[in-house]
C-alpha atoms as a PDB file:
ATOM      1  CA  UNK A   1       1.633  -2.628  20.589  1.00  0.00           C
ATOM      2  CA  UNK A   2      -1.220  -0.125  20.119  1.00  0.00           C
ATOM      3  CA  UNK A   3      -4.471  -1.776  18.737  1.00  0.00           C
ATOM      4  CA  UNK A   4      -5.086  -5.234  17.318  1.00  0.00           C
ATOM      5  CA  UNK A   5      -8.645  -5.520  15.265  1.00  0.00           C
ATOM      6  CA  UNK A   6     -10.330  -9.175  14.394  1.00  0.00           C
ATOM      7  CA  UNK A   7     -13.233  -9.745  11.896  1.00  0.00           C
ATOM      8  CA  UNK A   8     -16.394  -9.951  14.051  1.00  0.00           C
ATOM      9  CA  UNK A   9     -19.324 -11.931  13.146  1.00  0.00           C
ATOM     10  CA  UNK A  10     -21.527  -8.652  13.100  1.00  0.00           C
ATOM     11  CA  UNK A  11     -19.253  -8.198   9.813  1.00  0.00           C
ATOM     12  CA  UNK A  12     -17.576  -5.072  11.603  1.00  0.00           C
ATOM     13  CA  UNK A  13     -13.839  -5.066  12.955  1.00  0.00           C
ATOM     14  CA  UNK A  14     -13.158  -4.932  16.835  1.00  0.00           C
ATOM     15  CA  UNK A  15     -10.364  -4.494  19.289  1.00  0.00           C
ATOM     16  CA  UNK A  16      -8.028  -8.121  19.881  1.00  0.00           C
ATOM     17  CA  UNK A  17      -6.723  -9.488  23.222  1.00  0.00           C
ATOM     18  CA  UNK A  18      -3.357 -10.597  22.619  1.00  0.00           C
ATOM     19  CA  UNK A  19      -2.901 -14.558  20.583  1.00  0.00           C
ATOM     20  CA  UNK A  20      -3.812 -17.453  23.286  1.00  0.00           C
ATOM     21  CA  UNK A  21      -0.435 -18.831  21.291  1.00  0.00           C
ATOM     22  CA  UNK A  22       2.091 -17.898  19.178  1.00  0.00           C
ATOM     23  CA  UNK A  23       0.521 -17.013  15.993  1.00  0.00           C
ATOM     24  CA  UNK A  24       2.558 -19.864  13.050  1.00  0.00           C
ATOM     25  CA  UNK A  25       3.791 -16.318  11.143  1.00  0.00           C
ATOM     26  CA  UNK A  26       3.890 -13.116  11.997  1.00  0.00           C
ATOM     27  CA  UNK A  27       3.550 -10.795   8.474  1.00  0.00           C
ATOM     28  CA  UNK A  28       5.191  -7.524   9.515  1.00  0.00           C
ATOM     29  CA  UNK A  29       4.874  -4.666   6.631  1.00  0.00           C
ATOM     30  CA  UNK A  30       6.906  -1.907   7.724  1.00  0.00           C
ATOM     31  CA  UNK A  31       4.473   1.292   7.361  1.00  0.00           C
ATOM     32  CA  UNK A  32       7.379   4.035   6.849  1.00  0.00           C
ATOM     33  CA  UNK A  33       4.831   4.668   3.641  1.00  0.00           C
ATOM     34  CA  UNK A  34       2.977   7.478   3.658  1.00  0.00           C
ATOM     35  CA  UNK A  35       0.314   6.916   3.104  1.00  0.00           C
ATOM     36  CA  UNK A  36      -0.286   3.529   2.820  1.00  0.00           C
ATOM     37  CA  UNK A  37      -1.339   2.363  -0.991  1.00  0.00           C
ATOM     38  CA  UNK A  38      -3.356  -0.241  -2.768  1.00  0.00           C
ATOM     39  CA  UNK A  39       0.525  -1.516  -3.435  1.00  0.00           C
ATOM     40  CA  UNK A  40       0.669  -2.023   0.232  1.00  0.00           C
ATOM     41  CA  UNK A  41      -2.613  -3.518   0.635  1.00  0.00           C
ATOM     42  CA  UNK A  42      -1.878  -6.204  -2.197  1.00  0.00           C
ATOM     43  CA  UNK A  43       1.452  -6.917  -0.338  1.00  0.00           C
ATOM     44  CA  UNK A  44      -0.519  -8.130   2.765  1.00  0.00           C
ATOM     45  CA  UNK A  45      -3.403  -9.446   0.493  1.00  0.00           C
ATOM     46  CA  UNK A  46      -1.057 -11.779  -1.492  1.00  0.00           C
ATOM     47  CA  UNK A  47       0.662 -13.214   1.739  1.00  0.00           C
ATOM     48  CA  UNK A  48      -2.456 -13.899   3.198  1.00  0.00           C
ATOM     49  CA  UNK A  49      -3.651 -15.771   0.089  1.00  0.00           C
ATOM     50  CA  UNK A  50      -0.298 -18.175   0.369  1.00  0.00           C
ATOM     51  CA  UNK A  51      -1.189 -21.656   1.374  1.00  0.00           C
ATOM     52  CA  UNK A  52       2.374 -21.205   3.608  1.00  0.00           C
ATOM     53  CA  UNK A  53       0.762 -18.417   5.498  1.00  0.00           C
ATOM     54  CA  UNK A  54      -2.669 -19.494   5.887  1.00  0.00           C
ATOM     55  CA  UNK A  55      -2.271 -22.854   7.501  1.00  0.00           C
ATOM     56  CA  UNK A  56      -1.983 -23.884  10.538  1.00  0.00           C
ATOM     57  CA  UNK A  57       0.777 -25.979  12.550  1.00  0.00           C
ATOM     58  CA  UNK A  58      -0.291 -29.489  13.212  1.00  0.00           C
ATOM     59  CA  UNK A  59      -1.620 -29.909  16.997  1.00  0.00           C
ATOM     60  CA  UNK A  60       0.744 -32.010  19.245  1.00  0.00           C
ATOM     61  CA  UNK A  61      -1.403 -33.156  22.087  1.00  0.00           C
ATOM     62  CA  UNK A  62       1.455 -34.513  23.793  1.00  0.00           C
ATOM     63  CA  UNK A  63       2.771 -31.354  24.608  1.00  0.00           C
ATOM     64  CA  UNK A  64      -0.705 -29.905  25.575  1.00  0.00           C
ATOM     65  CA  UNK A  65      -1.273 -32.474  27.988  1.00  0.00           C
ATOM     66  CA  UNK A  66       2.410 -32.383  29.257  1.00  0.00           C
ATOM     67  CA  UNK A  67       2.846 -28.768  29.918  1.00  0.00           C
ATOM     68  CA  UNK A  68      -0.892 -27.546  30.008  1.00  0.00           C
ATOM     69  CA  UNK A  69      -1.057 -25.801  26.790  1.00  0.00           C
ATOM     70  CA  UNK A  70      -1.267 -26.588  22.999  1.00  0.00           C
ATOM     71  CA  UNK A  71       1.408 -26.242  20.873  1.00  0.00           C
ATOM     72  CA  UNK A  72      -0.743 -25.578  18.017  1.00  0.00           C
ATOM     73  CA  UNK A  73      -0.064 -22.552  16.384  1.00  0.00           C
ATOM     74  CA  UNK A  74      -2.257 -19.577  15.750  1.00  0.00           C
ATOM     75  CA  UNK A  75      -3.344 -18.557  11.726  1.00  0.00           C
ATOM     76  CA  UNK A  76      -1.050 -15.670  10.782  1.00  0.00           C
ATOM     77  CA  UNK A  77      -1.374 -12.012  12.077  1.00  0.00           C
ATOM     78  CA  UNK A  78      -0.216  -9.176  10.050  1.00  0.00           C
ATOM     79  CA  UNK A  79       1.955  -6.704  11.875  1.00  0.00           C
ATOM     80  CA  UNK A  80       1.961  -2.913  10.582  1.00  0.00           C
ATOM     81  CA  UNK A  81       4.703  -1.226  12.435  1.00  0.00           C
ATOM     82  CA  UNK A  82       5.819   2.233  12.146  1.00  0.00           C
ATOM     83  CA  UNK A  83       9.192   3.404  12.869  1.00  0.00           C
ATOM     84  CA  UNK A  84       9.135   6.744  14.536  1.00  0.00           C
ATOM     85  CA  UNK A  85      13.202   6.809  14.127  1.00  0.00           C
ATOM     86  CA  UNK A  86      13.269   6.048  10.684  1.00  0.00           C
ATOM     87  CA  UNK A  87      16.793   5.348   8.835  1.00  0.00           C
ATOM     88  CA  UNK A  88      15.720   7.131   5.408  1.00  0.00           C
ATOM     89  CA  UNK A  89      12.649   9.047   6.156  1.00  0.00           C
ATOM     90  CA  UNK A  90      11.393  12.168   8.253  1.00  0.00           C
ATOM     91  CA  UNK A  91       8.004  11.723   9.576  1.00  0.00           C
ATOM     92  CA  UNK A  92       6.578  14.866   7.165  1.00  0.00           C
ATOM     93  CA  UNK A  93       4.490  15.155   5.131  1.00  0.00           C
ATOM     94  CA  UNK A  94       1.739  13.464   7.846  1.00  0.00           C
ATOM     95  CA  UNK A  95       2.092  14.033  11.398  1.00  0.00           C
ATOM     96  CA  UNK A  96       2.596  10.696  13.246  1.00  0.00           C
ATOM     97  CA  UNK A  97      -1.244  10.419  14.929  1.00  0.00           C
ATOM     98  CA  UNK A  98      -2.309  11.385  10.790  1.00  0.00           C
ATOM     99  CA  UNK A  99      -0.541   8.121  10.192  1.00  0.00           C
ATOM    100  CA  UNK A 100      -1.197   6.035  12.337  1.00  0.00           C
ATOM    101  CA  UNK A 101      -5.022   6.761  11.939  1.00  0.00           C
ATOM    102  CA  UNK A 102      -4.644   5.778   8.135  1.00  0.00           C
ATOM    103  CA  UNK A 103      -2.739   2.564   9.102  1.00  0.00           C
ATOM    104  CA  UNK A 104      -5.983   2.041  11.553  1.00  0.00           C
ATOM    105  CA  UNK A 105      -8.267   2.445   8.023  1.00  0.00           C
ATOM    106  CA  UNK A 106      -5.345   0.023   6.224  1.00  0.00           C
ATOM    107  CA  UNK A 107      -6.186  -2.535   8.886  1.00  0.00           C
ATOM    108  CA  UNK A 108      -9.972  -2.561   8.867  1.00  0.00           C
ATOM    109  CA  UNK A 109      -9.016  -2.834   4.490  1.00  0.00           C
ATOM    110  CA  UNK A 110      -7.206  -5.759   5.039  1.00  0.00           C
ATOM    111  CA  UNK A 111      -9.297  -7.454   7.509  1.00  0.00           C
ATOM    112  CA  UNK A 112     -12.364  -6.363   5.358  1.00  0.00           C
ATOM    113  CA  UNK A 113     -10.278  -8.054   1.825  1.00  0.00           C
ATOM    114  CA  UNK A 114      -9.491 -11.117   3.605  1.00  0.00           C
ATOM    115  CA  UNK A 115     -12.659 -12.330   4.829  1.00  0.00           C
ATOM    116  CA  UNK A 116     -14.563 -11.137   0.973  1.00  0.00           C
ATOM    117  CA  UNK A 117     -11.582 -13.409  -0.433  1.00  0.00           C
ATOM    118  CA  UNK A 118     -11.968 -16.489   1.462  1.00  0.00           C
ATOM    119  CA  UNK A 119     -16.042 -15.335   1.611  1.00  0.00           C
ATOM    120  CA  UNK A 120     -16.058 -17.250   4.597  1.00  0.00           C
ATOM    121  CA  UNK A 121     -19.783 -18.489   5.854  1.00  0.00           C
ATOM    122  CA  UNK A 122     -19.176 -18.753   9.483  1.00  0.00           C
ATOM    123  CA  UNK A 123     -22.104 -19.346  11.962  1.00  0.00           C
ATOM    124  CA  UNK A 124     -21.026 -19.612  15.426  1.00  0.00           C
ATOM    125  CA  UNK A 125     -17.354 -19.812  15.145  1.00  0.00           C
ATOM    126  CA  UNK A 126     -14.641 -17.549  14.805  1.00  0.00           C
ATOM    127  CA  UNK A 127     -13.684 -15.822  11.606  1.00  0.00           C
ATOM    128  CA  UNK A 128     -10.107 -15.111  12.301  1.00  0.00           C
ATOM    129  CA  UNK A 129      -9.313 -19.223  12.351  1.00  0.00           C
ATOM    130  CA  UNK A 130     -11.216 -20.034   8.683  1.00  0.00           C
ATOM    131  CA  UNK A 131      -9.624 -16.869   6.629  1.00  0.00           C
ATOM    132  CA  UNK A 132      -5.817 -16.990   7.857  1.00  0.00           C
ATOM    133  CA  UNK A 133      -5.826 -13.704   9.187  1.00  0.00           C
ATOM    134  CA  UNK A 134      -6.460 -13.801  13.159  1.00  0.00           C
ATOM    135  CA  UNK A 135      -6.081 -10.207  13.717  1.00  0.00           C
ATOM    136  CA  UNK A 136      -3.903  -6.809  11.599  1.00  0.00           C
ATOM    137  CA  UNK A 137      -1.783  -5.472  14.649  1.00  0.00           C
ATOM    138  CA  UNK A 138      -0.821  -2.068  14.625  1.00  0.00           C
ATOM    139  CA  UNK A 139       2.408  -1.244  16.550  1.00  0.00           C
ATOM    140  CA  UNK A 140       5.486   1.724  16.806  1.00  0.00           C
ATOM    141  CA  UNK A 141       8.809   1.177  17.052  1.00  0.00           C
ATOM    142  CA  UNK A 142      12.072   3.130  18.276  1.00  0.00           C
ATOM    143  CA  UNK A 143      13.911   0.925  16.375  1.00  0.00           C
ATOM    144  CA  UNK A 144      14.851   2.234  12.787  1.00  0.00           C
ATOM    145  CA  UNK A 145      16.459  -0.996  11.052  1.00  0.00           C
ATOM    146  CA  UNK A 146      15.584  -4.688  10.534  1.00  0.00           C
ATOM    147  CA  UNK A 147      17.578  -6.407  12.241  1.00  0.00           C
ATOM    148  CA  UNK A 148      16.759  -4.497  15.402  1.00  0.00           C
ATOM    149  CA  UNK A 149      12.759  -4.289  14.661  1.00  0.00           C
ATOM    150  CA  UNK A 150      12.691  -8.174  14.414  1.00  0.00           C
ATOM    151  CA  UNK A 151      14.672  -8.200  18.012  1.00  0.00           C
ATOM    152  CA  UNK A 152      12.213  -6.588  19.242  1.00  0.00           C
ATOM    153  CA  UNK A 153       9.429  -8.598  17.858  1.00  0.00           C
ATOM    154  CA  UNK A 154      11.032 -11.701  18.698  1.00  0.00           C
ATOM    155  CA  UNK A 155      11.590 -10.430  22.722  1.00  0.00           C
ATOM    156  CA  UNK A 156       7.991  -9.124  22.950  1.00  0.00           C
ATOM    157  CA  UNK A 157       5.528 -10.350  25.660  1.00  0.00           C
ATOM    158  CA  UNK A 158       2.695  -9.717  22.873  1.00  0.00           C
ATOM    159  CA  UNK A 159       3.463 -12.981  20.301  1.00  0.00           C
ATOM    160  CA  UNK A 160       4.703 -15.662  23.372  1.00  0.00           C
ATOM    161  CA  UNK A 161       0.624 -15.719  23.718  1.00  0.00           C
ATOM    162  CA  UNK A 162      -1.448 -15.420  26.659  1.00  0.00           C
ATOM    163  CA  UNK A 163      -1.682 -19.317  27.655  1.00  0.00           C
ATOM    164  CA  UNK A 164       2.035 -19.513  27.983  1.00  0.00           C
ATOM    165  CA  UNK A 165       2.572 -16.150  30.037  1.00  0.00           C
ATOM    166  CA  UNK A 166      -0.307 -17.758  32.313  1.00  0.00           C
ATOM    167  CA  UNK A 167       1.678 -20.619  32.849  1.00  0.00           C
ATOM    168  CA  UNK A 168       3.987 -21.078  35.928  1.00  0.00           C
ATOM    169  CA  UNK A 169       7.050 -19.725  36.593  1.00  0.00           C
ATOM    170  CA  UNK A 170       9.669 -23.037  34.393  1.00  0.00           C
ATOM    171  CA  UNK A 171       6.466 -24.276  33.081  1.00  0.00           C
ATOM    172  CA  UNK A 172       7.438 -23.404  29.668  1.00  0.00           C
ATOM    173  CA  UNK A 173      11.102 -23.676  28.738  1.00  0.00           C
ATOM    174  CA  UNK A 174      13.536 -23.044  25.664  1.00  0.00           C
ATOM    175  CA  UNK A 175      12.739 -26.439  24.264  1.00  0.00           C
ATOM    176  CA  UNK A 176       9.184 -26.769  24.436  1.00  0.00           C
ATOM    177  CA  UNK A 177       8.244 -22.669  23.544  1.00  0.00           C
ATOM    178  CA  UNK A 178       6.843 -21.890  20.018  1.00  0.00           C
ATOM    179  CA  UNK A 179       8.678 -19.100  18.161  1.00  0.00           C
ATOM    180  CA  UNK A 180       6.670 -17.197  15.814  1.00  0.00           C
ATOM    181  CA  UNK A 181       8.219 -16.909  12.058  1.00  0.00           C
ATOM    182  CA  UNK A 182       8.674 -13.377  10.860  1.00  0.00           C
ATOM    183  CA  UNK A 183       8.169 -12.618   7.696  1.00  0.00           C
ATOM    184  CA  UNK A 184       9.029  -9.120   6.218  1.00  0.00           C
ATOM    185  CA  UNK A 185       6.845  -7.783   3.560  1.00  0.00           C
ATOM    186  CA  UNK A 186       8.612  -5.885   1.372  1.00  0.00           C
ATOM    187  CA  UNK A 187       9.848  -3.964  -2.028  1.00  0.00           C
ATOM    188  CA  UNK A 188      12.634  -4.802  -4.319  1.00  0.00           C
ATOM    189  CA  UNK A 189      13.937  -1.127  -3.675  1.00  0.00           C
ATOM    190  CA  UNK A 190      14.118  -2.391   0.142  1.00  0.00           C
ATOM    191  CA  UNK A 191      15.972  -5.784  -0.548  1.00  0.00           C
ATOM    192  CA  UNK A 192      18.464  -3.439  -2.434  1.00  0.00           C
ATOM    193  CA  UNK A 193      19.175  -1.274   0.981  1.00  0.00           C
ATOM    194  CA  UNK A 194      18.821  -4.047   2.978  1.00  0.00           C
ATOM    195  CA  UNK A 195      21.663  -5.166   1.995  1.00  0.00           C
ATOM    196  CA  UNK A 196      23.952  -2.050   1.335  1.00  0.00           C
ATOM    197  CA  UNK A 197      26.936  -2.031   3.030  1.00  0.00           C
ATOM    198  CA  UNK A 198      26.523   2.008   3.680  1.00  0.00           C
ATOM    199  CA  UNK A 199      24.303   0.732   6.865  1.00  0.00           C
ATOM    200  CA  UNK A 200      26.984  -1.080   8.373  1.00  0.00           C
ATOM    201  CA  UNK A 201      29.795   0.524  10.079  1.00  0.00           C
ATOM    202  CA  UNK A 202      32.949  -1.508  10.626  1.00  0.00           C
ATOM    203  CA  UNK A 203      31.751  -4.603   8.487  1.00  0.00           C
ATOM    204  CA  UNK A 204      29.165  -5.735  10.623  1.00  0.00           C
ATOM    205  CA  UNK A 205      26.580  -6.859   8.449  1.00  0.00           C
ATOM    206  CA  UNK A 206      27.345 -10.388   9.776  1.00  0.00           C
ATOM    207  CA  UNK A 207      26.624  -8.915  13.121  1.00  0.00           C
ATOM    208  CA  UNK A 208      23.780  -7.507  12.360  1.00  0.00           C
ATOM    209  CA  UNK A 209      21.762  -9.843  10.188  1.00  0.00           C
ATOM    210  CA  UNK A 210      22.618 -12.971  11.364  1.00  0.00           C
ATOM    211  CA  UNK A 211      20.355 -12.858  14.354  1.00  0.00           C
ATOM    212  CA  UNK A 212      17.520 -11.293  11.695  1.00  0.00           C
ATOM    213  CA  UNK A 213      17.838 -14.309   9.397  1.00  0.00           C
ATOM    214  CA  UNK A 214      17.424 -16.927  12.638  1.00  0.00           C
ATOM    215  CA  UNK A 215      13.641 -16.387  13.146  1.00  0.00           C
ATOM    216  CA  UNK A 216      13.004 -13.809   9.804  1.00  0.00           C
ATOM    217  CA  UNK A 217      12.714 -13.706   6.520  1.00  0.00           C
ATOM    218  CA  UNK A 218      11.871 -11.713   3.776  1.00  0.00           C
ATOM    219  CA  UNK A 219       8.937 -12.333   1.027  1.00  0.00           C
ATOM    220  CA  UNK A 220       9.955  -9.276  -1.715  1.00  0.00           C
ATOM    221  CA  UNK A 221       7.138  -7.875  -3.968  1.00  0.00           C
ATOM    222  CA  UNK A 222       9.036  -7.001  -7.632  1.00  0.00           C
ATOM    223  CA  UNK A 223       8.525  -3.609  -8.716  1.00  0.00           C
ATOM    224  CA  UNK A 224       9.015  -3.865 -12.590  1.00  0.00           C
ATOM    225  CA  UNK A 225       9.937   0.159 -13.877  1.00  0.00           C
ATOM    226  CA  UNK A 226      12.692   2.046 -15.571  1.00  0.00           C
ATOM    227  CA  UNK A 227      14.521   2.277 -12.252  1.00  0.00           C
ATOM    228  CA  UNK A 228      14.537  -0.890 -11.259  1.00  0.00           C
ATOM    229  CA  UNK A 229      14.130  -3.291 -14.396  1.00  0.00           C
ATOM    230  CA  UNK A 230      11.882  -6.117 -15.406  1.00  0.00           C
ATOM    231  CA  UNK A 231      10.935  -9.712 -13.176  1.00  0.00           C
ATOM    232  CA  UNK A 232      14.033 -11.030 -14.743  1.00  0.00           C
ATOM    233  CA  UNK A 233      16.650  -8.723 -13.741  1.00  0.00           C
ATOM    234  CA  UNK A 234      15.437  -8.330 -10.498  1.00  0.00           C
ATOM    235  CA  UNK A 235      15.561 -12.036 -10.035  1.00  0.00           C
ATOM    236  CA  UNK A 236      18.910 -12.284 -11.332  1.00  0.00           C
ATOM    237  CA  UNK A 237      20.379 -10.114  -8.718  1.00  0.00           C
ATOM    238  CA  UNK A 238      19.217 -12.908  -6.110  1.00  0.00           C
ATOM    239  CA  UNK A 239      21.124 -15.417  -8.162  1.00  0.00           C
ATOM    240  CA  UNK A 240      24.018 -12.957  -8.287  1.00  0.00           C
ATOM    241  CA  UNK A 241      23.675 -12.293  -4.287  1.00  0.00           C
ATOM    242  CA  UNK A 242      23.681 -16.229  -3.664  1.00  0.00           C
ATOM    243  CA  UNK A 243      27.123 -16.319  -6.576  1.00  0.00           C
ATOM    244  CA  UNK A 244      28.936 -14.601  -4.565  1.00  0.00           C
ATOM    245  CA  UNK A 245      27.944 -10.771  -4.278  1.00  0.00           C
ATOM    246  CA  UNK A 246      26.387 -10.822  -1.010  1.00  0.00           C
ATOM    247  CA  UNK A 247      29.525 -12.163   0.582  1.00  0.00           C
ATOM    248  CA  UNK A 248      32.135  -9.502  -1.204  1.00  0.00           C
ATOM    249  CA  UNK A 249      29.416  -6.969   0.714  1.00  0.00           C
ATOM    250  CA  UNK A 250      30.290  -8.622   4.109  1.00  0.00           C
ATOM    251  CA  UNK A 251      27.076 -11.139   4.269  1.00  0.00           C
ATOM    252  CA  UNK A 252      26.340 -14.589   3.501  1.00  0.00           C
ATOM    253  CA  UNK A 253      24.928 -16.472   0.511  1.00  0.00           C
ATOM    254  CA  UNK A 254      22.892 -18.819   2.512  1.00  0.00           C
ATOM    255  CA  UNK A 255      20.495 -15.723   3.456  1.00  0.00           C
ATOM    256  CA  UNK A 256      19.361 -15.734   0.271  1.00  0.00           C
ATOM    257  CA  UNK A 257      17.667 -19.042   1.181  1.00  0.00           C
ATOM    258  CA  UNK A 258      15.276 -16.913   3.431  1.00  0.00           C
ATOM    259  CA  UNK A 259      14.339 -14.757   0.830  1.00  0.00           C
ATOM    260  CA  UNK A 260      11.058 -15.061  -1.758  1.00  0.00           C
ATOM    261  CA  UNK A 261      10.631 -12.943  -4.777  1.00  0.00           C
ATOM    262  CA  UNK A 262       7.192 -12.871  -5.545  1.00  0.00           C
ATOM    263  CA  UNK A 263       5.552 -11.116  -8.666  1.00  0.00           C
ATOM    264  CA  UNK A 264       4.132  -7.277  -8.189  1.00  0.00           C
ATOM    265  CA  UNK A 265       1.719  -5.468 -10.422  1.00  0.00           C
ATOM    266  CA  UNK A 266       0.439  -6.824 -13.641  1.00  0.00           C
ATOM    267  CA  UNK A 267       1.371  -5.248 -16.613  1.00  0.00           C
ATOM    268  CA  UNK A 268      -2.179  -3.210 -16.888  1.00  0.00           C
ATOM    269  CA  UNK A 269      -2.632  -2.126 -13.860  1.00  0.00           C
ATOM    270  CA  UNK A 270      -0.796   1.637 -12.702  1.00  0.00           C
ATOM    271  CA  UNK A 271       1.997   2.345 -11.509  1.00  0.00           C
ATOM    272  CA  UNK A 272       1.725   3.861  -6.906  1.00  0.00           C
ATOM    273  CA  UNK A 273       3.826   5.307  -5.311  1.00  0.00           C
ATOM    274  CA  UNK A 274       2.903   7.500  -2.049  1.00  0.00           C
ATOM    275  CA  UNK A 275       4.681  10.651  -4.162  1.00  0.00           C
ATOM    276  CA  UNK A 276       1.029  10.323  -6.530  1.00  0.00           C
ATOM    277  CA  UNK A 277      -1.263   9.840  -3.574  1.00  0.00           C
ATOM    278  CA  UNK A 278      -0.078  12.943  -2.537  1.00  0.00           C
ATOM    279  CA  UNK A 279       0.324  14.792  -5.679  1.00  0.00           C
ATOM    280  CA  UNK A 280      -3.160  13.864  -6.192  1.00  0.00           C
ATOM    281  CA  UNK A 281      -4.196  14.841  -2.975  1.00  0.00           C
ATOM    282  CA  UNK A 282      -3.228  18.100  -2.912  1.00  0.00           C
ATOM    283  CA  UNK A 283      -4.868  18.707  -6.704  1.00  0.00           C
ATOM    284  CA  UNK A 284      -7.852  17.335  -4.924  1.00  0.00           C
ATOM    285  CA  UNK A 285      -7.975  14.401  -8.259  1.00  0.00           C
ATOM    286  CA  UNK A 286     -10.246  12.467  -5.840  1.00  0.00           C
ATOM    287  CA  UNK A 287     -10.879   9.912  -9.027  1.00  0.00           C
ATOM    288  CA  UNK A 288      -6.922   9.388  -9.694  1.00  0.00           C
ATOM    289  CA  UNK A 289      -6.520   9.152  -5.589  1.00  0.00           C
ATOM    290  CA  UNK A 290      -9.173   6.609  -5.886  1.00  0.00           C
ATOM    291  CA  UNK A 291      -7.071   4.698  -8.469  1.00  0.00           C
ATOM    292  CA  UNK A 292      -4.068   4.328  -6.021  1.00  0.00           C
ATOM    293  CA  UNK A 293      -5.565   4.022  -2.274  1.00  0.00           C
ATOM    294  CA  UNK A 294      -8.671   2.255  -0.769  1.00  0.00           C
ATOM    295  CA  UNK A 295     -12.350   4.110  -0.889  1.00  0.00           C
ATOM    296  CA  UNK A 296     -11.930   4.462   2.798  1.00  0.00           C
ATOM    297  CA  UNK A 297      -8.371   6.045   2.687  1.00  0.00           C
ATOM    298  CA  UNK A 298     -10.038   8.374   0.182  1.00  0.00           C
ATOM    299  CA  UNK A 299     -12.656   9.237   2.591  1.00  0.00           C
ATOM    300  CA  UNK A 300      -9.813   9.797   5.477  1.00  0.00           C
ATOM    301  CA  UNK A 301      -7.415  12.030   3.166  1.00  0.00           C
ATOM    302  CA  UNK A 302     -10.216  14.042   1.986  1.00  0.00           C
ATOM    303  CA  UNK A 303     -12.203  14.747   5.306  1.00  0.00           C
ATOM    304  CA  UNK A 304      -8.868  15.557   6.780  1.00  0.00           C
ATOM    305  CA  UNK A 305      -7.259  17.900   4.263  1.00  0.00           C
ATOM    306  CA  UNK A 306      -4.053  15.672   4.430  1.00  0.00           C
ATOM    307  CA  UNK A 307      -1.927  16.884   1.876  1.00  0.00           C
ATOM    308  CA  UNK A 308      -3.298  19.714   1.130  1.00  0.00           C
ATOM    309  CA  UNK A 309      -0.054  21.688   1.545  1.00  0.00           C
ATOM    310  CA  UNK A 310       3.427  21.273   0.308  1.00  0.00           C
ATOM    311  CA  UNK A 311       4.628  21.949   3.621  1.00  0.00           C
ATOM    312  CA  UNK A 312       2.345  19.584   5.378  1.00  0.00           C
END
């Protein structure tokens, strides 16, 4: 973990301590884009406007009072995590400290949408606990699939929260720890590779994603174009994965259960993809950049230069 930013009551974004608990869900969007895009930013956006990932966990005040700490979960905390081994991608055309300072600007434009959405009039109290969002991590990982990233999540120090690291040694056990929910945002395109049988040797999908579907799942943002069809195909092919097709490619139908298709861009509004951020970038079209990446990311390409050059 690198940086963590909360809404501050000045209006301004600052630095996070890790969760006192175990935030309820855990929305990691896997930033192998580059750079991130207003696409992204509704991604995060839209799960953060979801009654599921808003709300909290009911308090159990038995448990508090038994083991010292509240079992109340924490509002949800959005996780950007870049891979710096990544399975399909090279890190060019932005070096990695180019993008992780843009996903530092992505986090200050989510926290900065979430708290205009919920227009939260807070006097004295914490914005993070009224708006859903407690804090946008920002995190790197060796890890370049799934199934290995949410290991890691799950394992981490960071999400256990700081009460129950505090607490002594068999204080908190198996049965009475809370487990965060992970919940990958992602693209149709990246259900499809998900589950491609090309990115598991010797039939081990099984092996692989079985541990991923015990504490993740995945909420998948449509993306309705000539490649990959309309809302209708693309939600047939879960009803084909859960027929049988998932199973013939060596997984199991009853993953499908931890998958959500959820609607992407209406049919006005453009097509992004990173390929036009940087084609307008580097035709300096500051007004069609505009059009696919937040006023601040505008700002941050332009001062920069970033993709300037073909080879950069």
């Amino acid at each position: 973990m690198l940086s963590s930013l909360v809404p501050c009551r000045d209006g301004r974004f600052g630095p996070s301590e890790p969760p006192r608990r175990p935030p309820k869900h855990i929305l990691v969007l896997d930033s192998s884009f580059n750079p991130p895009t207003l696409a992204h930013h509704r991604m995060a956006i839209s799960a953060l406007s979801d009654p599921r990932y808003r709300m909290k966990a009911p308090q159990d005040t038995t448990a508090e009072v038994s083991h010292g700490m509240s079992k109340t979960s924490a509002a949800s905390r959005v996780l950007l995590l870049l891979a710096i081994n990544n399975a399909d991608k090279a890190p060019k055309p932005a070096t990695f400290p180019q993008r992780l300072a843009m996903m530092y600007v992505f986090a200050q434009d989510i926290l900065a949408e979430s708290v205009g959405k919920r227009a939260v009039e807070n006097r004295g109290q914490s914005l993070g606990a009224d708006i859903g969002c407690e804090a946008v991590d920002i995190a790197v990982t060796t890890e370049p699939y799934f199934h290995a990233k949410a290991q890691a999540i799950a394992i981490s120090d960071f999400y256990q929260g700081v009460d129950a690291l505090n607490q002594p040694e068999g204080a908190v056990s198996i049965d009475n720890a809370v487990e965060s929910d992970q919940v990958y945002l992602t693209g149709y395109d990246t259900l499809i590779r998900i589950f491609n049988p090309k990115y598991y040797a010797n039939n081990s999908m099984k092996a692989s994603l079985d541990p991923f579907f015990a504490h993740a799942g995945l909420r998948v943002t449509m993306r309705t174009d000539d490649d990959w069809g309309d809302a209708a195909q693309q939600i047939s092919y879960l009803d084909e994965l859960r027929a049988g097709k998932l199973e013939e490619a060596g997984g199991r139908a009853e993953w499908v259960d931890r998958i959500e298709m959820v609607q992407g861009r209406k049919g006005d509004e453009a097509i992004i993809s990173s390929t036009k951020v940087r084609d307008a970038a580097r035709g300096q079209d500051w007004e069609a950049l505009g059009v696919l990446v937040g006023a601040d990311m505008v700002t941050w390409i332009r001062e920069n230069g970033l993709y300037a050059d073909d080879d950069v």
